[in-house]
N, C-alpha and C. Protein backbone atom coordinates (compact mmCIF):
# COMPACT_ATOMS: atom_id res chain seq x y z
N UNK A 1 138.71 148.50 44.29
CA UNK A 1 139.95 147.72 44.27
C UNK A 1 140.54 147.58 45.69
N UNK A 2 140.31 148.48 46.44
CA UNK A 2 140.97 148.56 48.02
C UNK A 2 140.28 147.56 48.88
N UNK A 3 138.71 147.49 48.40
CA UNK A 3 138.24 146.37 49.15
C UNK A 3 138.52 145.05 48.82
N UNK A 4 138.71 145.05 47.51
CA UNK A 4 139.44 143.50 46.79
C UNK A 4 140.51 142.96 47.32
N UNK A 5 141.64 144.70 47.42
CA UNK A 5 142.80 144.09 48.42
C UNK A 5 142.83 143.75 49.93
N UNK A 6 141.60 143.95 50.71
CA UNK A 6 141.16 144.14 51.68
C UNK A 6 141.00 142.51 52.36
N UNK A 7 140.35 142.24 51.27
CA UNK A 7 139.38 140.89 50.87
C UNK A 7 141.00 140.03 51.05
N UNK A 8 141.42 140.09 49.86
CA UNK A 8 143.10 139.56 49.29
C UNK A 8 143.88 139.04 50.72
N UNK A 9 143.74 140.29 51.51
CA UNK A 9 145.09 140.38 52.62
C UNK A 9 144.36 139.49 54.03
N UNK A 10 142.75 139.13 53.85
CA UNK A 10 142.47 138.68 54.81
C UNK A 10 142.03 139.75 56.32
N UNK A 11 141.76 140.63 55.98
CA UNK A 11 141.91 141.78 56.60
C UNK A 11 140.05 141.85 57.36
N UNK A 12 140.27 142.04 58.47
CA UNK A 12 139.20 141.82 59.11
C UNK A 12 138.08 143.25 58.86
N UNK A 13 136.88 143.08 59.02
CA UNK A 13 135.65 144.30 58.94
C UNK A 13 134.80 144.42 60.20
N UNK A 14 134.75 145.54 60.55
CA UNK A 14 133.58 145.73 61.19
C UNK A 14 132.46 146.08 61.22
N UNK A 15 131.54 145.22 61.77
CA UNK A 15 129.45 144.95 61.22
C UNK A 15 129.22 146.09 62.65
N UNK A 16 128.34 147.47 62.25
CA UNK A 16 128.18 147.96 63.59
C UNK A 16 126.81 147.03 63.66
N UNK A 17 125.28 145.92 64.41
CA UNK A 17 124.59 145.58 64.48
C UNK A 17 123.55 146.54 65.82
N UNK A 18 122.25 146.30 65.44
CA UNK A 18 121.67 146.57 66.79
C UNK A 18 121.04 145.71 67.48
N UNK A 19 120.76 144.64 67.37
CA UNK A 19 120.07 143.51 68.34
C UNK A 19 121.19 142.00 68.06
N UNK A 20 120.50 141.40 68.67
CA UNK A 20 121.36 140.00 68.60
C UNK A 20 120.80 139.27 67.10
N UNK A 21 119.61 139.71 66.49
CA UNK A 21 119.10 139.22 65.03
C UNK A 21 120.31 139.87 64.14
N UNK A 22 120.47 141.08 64.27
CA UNK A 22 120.98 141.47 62.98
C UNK A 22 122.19 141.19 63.56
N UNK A 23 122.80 140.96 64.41
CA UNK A 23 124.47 140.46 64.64
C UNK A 23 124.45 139.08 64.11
N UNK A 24 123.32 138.14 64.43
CA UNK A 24 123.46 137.02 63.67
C UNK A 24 123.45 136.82 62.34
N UNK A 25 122.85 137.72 61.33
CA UNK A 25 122.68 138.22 59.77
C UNK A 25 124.10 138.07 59.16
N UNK A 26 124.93 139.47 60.04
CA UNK A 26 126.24 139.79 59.84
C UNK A 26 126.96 138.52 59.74
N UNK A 27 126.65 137.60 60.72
CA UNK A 27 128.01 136.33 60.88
C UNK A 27 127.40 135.69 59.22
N UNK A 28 125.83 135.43 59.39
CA UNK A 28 126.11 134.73 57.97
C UNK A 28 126.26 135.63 56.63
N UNK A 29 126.13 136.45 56.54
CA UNK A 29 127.09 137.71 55.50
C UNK A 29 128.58 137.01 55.82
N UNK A 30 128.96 137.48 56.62
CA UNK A 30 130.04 136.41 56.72
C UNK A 30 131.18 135.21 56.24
N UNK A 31 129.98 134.92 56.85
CA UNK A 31 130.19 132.93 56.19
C UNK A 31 130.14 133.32 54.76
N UNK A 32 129.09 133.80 54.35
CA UNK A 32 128.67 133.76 52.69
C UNK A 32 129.88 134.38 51.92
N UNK A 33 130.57 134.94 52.64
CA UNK A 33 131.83 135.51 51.48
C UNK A 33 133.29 135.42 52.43
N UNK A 34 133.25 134.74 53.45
CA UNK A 34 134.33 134.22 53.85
C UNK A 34 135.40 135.12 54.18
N UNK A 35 134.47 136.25 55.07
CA UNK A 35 134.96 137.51 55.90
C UNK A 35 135.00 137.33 57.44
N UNK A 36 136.53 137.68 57.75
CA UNK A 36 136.72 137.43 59.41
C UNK A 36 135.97 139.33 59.50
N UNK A 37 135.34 138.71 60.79
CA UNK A 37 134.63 140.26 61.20
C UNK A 37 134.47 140.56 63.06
N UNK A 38 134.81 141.65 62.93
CA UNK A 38 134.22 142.14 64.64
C UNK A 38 132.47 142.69 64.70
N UNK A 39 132.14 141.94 65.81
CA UNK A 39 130.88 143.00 65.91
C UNK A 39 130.91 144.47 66.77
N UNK A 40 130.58 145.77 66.35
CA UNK A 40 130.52 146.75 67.51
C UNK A 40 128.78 146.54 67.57
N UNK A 41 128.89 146.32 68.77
CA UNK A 41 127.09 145.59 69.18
C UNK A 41 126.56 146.79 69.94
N UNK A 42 125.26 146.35 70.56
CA UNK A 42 124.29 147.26 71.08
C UNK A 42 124.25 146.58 72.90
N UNK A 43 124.85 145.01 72.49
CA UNK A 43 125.01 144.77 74.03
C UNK A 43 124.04 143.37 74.25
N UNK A 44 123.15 142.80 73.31
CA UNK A 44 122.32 142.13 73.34
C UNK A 44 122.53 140.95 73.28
N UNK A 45 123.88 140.48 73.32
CA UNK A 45 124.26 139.03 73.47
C UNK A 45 124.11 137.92 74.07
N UNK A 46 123.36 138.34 75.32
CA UNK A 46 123.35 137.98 76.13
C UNK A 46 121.67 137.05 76.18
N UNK A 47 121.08 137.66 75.13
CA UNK A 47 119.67 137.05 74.26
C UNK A 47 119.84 135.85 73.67
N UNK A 48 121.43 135.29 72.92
CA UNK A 48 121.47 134.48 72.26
C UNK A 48 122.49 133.83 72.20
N UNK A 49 122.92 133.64 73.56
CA UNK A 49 124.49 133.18 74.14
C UNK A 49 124.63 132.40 73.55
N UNK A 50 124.25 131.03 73.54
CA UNK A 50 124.28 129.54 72.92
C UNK A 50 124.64 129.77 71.23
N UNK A 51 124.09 130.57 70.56
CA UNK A 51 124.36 130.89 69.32
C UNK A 51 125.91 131.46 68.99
N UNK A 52 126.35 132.56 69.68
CA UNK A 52 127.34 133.03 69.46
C UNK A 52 128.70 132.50 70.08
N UNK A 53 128.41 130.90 71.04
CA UNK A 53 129.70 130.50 71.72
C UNK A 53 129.92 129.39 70.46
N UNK A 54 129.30 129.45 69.81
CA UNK A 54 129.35 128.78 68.92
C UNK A 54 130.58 129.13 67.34
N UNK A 55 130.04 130.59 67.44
CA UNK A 55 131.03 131.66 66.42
C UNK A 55 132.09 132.07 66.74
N UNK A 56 132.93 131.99 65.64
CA UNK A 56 134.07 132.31 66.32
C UNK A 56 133.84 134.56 66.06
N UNK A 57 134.07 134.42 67.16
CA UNK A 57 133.26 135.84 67.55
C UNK A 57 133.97 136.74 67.90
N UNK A 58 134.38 138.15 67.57
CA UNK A 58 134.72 139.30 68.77
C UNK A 58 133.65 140.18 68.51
N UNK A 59 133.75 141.10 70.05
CA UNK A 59 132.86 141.78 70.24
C UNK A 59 133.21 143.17 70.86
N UNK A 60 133.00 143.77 70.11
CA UNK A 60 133.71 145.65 70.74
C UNK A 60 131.89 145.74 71.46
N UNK A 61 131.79 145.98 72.84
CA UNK A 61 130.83 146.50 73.46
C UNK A 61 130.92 147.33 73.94
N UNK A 62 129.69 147.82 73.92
CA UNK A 62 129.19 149.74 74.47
C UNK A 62 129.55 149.43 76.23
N UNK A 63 129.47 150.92 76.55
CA UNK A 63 129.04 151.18 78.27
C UNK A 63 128.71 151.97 78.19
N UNK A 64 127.85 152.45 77.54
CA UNK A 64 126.74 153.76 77.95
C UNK A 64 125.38 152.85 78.09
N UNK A 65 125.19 152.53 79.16
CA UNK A 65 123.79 151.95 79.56
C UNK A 65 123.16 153.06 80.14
N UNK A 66 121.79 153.05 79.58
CA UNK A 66 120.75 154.06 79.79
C UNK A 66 120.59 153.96 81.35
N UNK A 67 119.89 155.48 81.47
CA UNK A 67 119.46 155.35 83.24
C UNK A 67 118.44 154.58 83.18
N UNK A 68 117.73 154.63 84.79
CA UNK A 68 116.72 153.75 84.91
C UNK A 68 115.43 154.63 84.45
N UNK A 69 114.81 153.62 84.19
CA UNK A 69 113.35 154.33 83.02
C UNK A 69 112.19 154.84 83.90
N UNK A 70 111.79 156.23 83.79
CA UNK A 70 110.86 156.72 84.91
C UNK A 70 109.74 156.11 85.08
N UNK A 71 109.31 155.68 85.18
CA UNK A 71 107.47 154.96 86.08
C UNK A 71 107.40 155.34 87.48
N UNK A 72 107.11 156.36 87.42
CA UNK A 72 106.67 156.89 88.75
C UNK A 72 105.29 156.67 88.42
N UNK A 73 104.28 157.03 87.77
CA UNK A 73 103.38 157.12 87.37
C UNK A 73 102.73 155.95 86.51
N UNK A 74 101.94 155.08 86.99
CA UNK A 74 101.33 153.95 85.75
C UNK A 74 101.27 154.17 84.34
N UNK A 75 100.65 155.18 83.96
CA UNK A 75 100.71 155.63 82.44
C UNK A 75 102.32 155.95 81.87
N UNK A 76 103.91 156.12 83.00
CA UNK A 76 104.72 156.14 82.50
C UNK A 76 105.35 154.92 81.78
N UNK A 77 104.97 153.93 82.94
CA UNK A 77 105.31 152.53 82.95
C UNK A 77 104.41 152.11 81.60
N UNK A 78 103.32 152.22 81.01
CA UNK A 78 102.91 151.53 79.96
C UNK A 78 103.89 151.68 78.60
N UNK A 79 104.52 152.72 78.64
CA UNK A 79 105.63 153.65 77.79
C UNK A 79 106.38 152.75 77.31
N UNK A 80 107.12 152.13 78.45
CA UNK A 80 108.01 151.20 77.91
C UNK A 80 107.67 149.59 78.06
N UNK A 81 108.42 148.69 77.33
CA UNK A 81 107.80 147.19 76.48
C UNK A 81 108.69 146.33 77.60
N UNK A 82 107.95 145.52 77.47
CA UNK A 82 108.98 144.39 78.82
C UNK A 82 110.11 144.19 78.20
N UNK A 83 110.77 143.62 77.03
CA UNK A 83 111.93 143.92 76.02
C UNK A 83 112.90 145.16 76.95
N UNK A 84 112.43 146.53 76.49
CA UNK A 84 113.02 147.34 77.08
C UNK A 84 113.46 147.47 78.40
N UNK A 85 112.68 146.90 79.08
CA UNK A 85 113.30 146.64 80.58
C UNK A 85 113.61 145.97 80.82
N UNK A 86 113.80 144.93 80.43
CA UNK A 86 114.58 143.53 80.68
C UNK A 86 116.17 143.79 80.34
N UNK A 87 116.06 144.55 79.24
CA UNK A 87 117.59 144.91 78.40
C UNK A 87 118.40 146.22 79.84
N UNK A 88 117.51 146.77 79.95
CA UNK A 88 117.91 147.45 80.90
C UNK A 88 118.79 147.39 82.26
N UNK A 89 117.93 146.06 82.74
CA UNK A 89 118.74 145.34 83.88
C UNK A 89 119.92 144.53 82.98
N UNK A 90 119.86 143.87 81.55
CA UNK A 90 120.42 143.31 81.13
C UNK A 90 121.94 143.54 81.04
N UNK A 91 121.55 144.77 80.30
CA UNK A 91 123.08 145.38 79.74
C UNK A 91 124.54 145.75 80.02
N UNK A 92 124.15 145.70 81.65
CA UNK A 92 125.56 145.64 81.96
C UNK A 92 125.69 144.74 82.50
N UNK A 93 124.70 143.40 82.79
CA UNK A 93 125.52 142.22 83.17
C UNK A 93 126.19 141.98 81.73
N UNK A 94 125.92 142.15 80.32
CA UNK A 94 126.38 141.45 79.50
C UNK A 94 127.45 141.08 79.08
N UNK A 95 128.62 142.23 79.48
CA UNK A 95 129.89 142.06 79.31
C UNK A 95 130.29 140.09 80.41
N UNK A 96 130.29 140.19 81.58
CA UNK A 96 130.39 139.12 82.60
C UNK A 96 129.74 137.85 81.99
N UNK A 97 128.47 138.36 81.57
CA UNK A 97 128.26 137.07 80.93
C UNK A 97 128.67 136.21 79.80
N UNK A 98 129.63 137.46 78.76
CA UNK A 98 130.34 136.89 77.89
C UNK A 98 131.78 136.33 78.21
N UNK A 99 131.85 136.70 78.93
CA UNK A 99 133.24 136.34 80.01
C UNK A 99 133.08 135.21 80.10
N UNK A 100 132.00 134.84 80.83
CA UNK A 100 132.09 133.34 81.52
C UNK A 100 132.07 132.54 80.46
N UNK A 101 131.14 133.14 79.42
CA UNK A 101 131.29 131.58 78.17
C UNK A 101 132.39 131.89 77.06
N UNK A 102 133.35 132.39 77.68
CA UNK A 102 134.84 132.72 76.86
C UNK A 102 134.91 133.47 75.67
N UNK A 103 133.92 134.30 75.32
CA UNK A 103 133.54 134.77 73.79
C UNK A 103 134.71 136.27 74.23
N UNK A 104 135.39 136.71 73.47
CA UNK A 104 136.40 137.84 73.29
C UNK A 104 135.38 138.91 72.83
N UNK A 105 136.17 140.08 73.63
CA UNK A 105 135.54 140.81 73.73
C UNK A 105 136.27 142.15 74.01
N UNK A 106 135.68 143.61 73.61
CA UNK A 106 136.54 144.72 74.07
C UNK A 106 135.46 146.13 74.41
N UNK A 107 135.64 147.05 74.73
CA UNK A 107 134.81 148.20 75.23
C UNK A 107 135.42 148.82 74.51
N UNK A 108 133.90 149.74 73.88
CA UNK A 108 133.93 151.10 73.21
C UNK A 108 133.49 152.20 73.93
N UNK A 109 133.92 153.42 74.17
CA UNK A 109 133.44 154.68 74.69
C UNK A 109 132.61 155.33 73.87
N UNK A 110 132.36 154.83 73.13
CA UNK A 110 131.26 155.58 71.32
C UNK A 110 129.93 155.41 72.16
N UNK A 111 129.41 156.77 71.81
CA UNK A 111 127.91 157.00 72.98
C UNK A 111 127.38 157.52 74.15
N UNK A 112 128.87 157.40 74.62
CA UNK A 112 129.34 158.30 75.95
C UNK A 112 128.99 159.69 75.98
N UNK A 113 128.05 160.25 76.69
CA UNK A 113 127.93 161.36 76.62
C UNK A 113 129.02 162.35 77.48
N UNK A 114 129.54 161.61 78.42
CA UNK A 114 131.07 162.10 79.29
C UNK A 114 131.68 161.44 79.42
N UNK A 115 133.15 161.04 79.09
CA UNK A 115 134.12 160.31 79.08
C UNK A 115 134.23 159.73 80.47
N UNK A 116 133.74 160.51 81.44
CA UNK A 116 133.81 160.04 82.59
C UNK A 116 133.34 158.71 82.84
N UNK A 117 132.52 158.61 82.51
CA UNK A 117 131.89 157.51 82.70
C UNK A 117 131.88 156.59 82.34
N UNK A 118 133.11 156.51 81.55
CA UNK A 118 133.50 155.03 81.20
C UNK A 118 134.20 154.51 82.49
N UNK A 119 134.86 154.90 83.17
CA UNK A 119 135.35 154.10 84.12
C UNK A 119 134.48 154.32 85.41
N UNK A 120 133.69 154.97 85.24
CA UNK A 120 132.07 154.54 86.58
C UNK A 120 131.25 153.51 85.86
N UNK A 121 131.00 153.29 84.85
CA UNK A 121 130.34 152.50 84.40
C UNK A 121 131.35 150.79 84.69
N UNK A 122 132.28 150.80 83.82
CA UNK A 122 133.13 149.81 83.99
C UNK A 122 133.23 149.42 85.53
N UNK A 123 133.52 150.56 86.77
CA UNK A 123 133.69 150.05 88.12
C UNK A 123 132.27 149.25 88.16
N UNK A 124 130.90 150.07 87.94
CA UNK A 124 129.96 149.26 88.27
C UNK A 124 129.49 148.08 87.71
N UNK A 125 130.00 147.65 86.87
CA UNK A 125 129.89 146.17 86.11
C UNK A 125 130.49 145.50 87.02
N UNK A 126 131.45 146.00 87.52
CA UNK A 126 132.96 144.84 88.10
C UNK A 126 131.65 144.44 89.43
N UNK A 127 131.40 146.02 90.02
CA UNK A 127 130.80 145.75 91.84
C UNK A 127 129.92 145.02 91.46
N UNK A 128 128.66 145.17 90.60
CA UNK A 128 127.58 145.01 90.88
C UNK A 128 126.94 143.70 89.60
N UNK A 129 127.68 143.76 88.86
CA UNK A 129 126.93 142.83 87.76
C UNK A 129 127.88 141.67 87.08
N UNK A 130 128.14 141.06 88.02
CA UNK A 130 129.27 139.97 87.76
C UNK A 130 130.44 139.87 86.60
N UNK A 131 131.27 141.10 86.29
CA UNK A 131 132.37 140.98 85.40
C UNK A 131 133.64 140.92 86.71
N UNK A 132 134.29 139.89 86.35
CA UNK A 132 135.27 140.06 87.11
C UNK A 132 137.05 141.23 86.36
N UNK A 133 137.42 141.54 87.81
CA UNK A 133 138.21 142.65 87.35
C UNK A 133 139.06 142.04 86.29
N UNK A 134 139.79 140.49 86.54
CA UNK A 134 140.54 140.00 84.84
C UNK A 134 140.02 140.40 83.84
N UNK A 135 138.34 139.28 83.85
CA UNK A 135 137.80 139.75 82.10
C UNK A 135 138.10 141.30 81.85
N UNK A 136 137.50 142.36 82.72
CA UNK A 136 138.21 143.68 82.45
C UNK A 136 139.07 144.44 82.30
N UNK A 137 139.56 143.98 82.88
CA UNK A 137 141.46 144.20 82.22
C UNK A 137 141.59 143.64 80.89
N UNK A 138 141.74 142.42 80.94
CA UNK A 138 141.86 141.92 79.61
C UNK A 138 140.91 142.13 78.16
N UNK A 139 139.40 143.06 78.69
CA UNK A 139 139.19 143.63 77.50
C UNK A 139 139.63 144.79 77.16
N UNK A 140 140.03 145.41 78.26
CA UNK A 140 140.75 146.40 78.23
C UNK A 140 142.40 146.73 77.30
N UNK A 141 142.91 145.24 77.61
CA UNK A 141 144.21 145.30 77.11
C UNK A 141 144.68 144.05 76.24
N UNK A 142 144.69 142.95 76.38
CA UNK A 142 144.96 141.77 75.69
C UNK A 142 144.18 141.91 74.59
N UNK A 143 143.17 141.71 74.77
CA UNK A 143 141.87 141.48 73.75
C UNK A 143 141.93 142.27 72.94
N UNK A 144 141.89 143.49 72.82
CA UNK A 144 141.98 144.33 71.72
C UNK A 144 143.54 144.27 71.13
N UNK A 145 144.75 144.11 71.76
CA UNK A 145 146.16 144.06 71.13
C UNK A 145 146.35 142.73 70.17
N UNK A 146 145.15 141.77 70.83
CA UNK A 146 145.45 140.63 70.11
C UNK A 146 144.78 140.60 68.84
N UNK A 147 143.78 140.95 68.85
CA UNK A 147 142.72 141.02 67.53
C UNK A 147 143.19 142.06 66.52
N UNK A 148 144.06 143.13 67.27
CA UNK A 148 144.59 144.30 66.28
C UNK A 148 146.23 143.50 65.76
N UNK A 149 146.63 142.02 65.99
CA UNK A 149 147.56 141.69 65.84
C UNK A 149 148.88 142.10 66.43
N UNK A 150 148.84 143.03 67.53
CA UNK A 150 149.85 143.71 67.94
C UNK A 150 150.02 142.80 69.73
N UNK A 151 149.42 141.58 69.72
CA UNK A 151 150.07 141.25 71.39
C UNK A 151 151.48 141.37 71.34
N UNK A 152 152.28 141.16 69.92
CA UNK A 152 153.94 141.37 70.90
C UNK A 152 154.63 142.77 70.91
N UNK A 153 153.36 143.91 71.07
CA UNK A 153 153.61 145.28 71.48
C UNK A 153 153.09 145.73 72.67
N UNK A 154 151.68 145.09 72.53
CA UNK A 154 150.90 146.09 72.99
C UNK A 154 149.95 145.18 73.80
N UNK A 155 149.27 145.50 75.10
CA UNK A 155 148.38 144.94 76.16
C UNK A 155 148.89 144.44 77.10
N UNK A 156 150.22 144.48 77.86
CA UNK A 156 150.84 144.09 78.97
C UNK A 156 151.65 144.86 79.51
N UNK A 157 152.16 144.74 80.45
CA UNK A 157 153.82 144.99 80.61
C UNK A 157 154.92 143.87 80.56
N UNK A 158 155.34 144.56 79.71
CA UNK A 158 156.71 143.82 79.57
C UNK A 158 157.67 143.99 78.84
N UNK A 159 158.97 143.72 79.01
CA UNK A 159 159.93 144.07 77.97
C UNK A 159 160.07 144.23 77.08
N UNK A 160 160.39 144.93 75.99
CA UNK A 160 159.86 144.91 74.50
C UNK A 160 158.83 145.82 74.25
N UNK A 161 157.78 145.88 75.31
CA UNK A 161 156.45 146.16 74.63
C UNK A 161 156.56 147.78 75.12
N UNK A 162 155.46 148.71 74.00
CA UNK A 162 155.10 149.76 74.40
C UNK A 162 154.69 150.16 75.69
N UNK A 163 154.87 151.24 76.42
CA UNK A 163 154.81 151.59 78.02
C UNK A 163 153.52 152.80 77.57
N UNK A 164 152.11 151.97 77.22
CA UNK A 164 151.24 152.66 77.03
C UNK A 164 150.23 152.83 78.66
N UNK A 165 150.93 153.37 79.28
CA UNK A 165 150.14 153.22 81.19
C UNK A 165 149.34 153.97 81.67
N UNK A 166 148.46 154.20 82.93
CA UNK A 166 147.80 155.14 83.22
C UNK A 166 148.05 154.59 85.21
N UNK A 167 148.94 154.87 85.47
CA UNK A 167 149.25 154.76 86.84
C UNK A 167 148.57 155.65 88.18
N UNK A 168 147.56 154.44 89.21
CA UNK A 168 146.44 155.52 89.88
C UNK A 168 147.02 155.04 90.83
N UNK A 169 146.79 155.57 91.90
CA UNK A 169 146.80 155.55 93.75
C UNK A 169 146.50 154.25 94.36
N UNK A 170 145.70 153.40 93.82
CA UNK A 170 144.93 152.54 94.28
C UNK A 170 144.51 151.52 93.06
N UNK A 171 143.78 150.71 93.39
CA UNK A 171 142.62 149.68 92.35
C UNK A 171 142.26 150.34 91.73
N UNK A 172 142.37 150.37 90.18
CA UNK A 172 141.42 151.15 88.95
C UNK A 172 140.11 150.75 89.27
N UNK A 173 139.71 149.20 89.95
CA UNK A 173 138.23 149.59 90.22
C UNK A 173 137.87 150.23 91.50
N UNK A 174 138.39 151.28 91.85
CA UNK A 174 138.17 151.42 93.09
C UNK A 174 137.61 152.93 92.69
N UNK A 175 136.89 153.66 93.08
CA UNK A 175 136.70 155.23 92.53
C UNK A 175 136.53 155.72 93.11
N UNK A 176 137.69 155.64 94.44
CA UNK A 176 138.56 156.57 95.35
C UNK A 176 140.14 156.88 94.41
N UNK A 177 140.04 155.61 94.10
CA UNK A 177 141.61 156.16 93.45
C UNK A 177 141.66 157.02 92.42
N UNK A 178 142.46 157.77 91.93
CA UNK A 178 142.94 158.75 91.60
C UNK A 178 143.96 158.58 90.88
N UNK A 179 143.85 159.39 88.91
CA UNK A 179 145.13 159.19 88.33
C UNK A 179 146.72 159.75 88.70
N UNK A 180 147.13 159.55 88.88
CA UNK A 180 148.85 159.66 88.97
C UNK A 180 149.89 160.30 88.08
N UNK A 181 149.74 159.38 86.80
CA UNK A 181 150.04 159.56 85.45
C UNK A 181 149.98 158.96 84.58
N UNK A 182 150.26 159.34 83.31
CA UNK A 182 150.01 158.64 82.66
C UNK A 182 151.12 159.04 81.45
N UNK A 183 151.59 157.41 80.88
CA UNK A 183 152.78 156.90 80.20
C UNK A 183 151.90 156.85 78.48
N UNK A 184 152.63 157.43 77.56
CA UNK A 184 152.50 157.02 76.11
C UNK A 184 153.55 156.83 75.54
N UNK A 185 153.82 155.30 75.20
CA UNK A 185 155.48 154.94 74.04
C UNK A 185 156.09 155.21 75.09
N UNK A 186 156.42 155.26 76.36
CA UNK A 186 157.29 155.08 77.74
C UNK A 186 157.64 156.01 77.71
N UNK A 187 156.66 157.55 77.49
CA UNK A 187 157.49 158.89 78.15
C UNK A 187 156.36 159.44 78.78
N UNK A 188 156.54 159.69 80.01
CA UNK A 188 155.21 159.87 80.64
C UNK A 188 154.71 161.59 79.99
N UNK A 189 153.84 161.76 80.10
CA UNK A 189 152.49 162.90 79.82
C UNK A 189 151.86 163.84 80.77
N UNK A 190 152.77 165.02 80.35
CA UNK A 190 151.87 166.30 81.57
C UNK A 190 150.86 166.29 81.14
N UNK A 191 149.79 165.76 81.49
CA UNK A 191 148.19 166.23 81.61
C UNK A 191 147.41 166.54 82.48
N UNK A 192 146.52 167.86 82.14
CA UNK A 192 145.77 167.64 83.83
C UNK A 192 144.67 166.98 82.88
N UNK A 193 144.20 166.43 84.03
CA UNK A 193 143.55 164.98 84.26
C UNK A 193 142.09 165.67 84.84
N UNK A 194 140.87 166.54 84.45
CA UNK A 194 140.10 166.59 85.41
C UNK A 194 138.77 165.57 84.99
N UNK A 195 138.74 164.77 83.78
CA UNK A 195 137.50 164.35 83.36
C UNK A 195 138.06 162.97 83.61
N UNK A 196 138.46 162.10 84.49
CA UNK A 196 138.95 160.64 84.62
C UNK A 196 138.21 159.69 83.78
């Protein structure tokens, strides 16, 4: 009955998928019962761009991209499938590339083996694999307040809205800078801070 009311209220679902096939499955599951849905993806979008600028689409994406795959050795290199290495270099352009063809989008830390590394990972998308620092911000903050229905709370500053902040020294993409503090519901938060 909860999913009936679920159904009833218009209330959105989330498809976790692992390739860009079964994210395309999900949309027509979808269509077929006339469910608004998020994808939490594997990152592979970037396989079937033309398809999904097409959908009306969001996308919660990973940043735990694997290290680089050992082949020191020829017999290591047979190990892995051109697929696999292609995705490899792929995966963190993919966020930038959904950027550019306007598809919405947000980051998950699910996978992370150290929290840290969501914001080394995120800096290195910005330096090195064409996301610009807006799209990142804004998946960071708009994008998810808007899809959770809460933009006139939450994802900016501004009057009215929750003072949900994390105030650093410098450029958040910069990883010299250093947290400061950090604001929840506009009362700032003694925390020590050692895992950024």
């Amino acid at each position: 009955e909860s999913l009936q009311n679920h159904l009833n209220n218009n209330g959105e679902f989330i498809f976790r998928t692992g390739d860009e096939i079964s994210t395309l499955r999900a949309f027509n599951i979808a269509n077929e019962f006339g469910l608004k849905i998020w994808i939490k993806s594997k990152g592979y979008e970037y396989r079937r761009l033309d398809e999904f600028k097409k959908i009306n689409s969001f996308f919660v994406l990973p940043i735990n991209f694997k290290s680089a795959p050992k082949v020191a050795h020829s017999q290591d290199a047979l190990s892995y499938s051109t697929s696999k290495l292609k995705h490899w270099i792929m995966a963190p352009k993919n966020p930038g590339i959904l950027a550019e063809a306007n598809i919405p989008f947000a980051f998950t830390s699910d996978g992370l083996k150290k929290k840290s590394n969501f914001r080394k990972n995120l800096i290195n998308m910005v330096q090195n694999h064409g996301l610009s620092k807006e799209s990142a911000l804004n998946a960071l903050t708009i994008a998810p307040a808007k899809k959770l229905g809460l933009e006139n709370k939450l994802g900016k500053i501004s009057e009215g809205f929750l003072a949900n902040l994390i105030i650093l020294d410098g450029d958040y993409f910069d990883e010299s800078s250093k947290i400061e503090s950090i604001w929840i519901g506009g009362e700032e938060k003694q925390l020590h801070v050692e895992d950024e």
